[in-house]
N, C-alpha and C. Protein backbone atom coordinates (compact mmCIF):
# COMPACT_ATOMS: atom_id res chain seq x y z
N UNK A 1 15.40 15.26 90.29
CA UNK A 1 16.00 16.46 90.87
C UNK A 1 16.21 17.48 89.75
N UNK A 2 15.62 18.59 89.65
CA UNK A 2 16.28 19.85 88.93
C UNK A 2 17.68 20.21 88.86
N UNK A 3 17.57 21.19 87.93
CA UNK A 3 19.19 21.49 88.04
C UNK A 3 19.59 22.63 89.29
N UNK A 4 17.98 23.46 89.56
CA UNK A 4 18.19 24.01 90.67
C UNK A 4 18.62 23.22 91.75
N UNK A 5 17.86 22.75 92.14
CA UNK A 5 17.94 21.83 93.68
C UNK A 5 19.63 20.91 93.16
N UNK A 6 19.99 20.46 92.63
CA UNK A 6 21.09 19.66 92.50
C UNK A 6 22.19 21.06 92.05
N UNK A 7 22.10 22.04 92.16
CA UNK A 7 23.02 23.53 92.03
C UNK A 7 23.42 23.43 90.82
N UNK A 8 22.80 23.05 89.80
CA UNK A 8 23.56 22.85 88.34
C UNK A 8 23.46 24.36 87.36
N UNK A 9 24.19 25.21 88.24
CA UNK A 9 24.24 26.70 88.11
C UNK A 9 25.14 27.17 88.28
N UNK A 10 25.75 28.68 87.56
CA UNK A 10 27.25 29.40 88.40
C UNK A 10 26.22 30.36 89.36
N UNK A 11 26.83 31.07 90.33
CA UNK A 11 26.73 31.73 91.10
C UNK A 11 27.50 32.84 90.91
N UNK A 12 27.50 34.67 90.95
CA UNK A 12 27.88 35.31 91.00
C UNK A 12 27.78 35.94 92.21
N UNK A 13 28.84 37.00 92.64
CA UNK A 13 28.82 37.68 93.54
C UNK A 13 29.37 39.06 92.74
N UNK A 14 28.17 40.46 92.74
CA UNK A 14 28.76 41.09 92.11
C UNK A 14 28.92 42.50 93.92
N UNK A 15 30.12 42.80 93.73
CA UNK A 15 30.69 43.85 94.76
C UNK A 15 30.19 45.37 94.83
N UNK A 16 29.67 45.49 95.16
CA UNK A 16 28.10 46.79 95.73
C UNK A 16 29.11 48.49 95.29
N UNK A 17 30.47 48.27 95.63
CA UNK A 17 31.21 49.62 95.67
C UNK A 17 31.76 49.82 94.36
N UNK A 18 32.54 48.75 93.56
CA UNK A 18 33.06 48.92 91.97
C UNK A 18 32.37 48.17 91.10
N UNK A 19 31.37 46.92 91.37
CA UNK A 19 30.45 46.03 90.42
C UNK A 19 31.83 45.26 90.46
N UNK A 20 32.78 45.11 91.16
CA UNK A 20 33.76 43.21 90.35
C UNK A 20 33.00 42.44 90.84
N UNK A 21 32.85 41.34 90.05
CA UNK A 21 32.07 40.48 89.92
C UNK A 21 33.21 39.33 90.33
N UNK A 22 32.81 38.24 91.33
CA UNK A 22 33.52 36.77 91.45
C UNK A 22 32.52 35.70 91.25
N UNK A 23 32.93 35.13 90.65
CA UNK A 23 32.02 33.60 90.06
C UNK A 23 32.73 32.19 90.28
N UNK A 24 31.63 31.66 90.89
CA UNK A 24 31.75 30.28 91.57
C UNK A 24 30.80 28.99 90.41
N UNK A 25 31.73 28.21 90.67
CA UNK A 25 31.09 27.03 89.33
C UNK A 25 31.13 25.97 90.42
N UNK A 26 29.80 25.42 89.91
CA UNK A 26 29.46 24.08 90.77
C UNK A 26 30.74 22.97 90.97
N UNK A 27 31.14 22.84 92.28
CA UNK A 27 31.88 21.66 93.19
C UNK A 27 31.49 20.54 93.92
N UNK A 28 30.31 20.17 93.46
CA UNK A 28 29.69 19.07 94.10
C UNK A 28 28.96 19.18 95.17
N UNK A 29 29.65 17.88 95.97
CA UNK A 29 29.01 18.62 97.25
C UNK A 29 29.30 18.52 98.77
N UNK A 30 28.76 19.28 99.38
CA UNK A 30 29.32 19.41 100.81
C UNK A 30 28.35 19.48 101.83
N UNK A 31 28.38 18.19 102.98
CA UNK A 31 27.55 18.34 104.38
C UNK A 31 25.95 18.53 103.57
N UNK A 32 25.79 17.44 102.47
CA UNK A 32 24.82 16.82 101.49
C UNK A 32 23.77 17.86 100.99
N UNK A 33 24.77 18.93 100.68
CA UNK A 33 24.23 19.95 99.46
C UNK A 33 25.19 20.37 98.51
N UNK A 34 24.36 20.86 97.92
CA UNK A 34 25.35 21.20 96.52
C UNK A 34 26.67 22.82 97.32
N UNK A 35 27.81 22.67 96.41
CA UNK A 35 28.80 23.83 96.69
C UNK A 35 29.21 24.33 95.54
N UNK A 36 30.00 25.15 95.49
CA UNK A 36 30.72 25.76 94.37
C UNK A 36 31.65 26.19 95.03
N UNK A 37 32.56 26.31 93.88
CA UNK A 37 34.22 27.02 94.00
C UNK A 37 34.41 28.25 93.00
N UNK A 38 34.82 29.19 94.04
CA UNK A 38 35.54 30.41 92.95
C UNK A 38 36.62 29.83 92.04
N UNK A 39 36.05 30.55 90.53
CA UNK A 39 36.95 30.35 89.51
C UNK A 39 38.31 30.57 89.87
N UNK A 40 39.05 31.71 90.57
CA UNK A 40 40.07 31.94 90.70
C UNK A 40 41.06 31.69 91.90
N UNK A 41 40.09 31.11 92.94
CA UNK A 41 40.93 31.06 94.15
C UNK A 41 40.22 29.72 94.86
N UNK A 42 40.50 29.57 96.14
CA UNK A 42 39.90 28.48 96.36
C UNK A 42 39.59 28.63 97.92
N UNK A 43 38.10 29.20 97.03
CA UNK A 43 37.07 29.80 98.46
C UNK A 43 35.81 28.83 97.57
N UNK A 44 35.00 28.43 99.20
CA UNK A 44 34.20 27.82 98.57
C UNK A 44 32.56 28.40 99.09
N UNK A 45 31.80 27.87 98.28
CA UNK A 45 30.46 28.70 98.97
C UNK A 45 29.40 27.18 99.21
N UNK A 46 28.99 26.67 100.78
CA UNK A 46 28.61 26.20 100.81
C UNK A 46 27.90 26.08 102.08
N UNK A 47 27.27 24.98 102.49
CA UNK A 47 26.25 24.78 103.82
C UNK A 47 27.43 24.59 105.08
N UNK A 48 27.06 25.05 105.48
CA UNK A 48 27.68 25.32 107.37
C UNK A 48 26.46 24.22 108.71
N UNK A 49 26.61 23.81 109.01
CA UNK A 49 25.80 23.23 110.13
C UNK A 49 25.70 24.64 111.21
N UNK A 50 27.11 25.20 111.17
CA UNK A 50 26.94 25.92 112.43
C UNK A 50 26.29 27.58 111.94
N UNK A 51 26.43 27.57 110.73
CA UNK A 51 26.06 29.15 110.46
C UNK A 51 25.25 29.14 108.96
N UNK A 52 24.91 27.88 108.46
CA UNK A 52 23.98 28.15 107.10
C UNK A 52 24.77 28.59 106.09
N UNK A 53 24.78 29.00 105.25
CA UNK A 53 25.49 29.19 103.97
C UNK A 53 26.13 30.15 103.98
N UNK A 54 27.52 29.85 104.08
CA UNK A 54 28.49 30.77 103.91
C UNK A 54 30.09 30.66 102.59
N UNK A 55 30.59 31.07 102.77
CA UNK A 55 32.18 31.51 101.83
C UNK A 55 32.88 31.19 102.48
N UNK A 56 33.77 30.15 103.00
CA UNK A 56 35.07 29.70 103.60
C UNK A 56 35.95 29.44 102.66
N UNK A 57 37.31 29.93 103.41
CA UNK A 57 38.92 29.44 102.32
C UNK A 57 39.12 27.90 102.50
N UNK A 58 40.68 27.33 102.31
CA UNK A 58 40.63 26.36 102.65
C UNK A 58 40.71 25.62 104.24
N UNK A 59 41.14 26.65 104.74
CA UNK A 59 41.10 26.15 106.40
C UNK A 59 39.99 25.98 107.16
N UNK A 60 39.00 26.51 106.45
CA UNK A 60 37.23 26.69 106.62
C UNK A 60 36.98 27.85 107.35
N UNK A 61 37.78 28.79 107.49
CA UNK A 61 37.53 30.15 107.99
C UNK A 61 36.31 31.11 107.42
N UNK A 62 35.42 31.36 108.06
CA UNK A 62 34.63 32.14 107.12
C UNK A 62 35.11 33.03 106.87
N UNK A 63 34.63 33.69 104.91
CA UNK A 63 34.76 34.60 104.85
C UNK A 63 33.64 35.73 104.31
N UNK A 64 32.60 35.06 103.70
CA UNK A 64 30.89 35.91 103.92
C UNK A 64 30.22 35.20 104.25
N UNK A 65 29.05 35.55 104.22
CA UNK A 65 28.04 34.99 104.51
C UNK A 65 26.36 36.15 104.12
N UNK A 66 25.35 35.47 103.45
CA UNK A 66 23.73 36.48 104.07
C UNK A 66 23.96 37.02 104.79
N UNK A 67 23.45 38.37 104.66
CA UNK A 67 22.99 40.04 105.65
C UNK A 67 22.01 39.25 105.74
N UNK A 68 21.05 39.50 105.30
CA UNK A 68 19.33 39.35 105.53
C UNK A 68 18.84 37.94 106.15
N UNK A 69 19.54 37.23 105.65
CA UNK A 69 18.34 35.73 105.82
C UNK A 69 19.43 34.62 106.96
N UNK A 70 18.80 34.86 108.00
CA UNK A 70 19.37 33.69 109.24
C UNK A 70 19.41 32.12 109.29
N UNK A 71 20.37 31.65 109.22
CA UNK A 71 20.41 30.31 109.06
C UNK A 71 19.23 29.20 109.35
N UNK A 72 18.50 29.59 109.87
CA UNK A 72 16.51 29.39 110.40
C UNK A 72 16.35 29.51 109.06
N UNK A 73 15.79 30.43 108.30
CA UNK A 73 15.28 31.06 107.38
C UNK A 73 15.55 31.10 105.63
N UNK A 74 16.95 30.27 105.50
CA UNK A 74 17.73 29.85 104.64
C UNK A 74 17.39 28.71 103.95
N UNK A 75 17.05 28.43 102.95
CA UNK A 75 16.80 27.40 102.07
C UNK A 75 17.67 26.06 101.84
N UNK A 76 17.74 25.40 100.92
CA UNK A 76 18.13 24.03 100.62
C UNK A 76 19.80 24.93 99.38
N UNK A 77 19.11 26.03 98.73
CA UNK A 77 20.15 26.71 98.03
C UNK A 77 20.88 27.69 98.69
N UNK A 78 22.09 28.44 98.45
CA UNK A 78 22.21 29.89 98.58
C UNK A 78 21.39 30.83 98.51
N UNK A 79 20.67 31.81 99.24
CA UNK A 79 19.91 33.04 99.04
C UNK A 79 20.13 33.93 98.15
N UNK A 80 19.40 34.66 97.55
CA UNK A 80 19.91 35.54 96.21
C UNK A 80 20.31 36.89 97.40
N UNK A 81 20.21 37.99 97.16
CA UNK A 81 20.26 38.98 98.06
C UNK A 81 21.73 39.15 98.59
N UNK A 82 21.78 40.20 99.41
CA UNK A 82 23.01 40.87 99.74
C UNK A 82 24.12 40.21 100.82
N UNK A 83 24.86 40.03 100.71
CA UNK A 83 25.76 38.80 101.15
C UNK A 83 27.20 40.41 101.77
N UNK A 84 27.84 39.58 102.87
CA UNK A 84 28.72 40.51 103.61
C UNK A 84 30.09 39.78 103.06
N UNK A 85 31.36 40.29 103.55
CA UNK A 85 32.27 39.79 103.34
C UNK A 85 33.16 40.17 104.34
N UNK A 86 34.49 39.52 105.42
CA UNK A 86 35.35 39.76 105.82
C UNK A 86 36.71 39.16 105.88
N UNK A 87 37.60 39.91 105.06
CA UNK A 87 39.02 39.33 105.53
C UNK A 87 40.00 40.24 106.21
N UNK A 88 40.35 40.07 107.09
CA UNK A 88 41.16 40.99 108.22
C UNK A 88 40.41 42.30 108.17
N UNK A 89 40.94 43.04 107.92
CA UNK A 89 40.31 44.82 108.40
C UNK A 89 39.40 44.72 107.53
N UNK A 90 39.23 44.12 105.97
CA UNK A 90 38.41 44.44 104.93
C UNK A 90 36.97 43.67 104.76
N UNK A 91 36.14 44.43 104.91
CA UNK A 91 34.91 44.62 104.57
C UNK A 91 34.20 44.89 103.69
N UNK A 92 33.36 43.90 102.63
CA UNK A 92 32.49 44.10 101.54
C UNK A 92 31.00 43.53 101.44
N UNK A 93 30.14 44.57 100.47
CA UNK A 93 28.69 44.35 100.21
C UNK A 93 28.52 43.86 98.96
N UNK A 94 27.85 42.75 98.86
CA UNK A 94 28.18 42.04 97.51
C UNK A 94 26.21 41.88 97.08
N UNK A 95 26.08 41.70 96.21
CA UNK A 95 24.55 41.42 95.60
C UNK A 95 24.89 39.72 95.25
N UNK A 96 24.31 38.89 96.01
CA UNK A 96 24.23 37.39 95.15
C UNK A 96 23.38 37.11 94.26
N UNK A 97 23.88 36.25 93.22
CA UNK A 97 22.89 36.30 92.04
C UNK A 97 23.25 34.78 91.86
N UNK A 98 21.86 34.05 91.55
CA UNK A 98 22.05 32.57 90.61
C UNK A 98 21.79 32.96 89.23
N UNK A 99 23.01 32.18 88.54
CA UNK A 99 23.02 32.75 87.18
C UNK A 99 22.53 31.96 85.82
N UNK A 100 22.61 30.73 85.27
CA UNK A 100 22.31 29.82 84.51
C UNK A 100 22.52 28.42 84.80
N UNK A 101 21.27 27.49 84.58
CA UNK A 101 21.35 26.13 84.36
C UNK A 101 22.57 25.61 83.78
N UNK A 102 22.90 24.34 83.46
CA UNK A 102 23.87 24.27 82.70
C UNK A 102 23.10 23.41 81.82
């Protein structure tokens, strides 16, 4: 197994309106793919059965998920590309990026 396919990578999410950047470091794994956890909070980014790869807190609420690529169409990893975000009224456009091996 690579370090791709086994997620042995951080993940960034950089925010489309100011560039903040949130970064997720590999968490093992979840529903037998790799996940990650934000450094600072504890949102996780991982495989969904019901919706493909998304950002849930701890209650499993989503909170982004892929614009572009439909859970059909979605790979074994996270998609690089533009990722949405919602928590209550607030709404964000984020660029996903895989960032380094370890």
């Amino acid at each position: 197994m690579t370090s791709s396919a086994s997620g042995n990578f951080s993940i960034e999410l950089h925010r489309c309106i100011d560039n903040l950047i949130y970064k997720y470091e590999p968490s093992g794994f979840r529903n037998g793919r790799p996940c990650w956890r934000r450094i600072d909070l504890e949102l996780h980014l991982h495989w969904s059965e019901q919706r493909g790869w998304v950002i849930s807190d701890e209650e499993g609420l989503v909170l982004g998920l892929p614009w572009d690529v439909g859970k059909d169409e979605q790979g074994t990893l996270p998609p690089d590309g533009t990722w949405v975000s919602r928590k209550g009224p607030k709404s964000y456009v984020y660029e996903h990026k895989h960032i380094a091996a370890f």
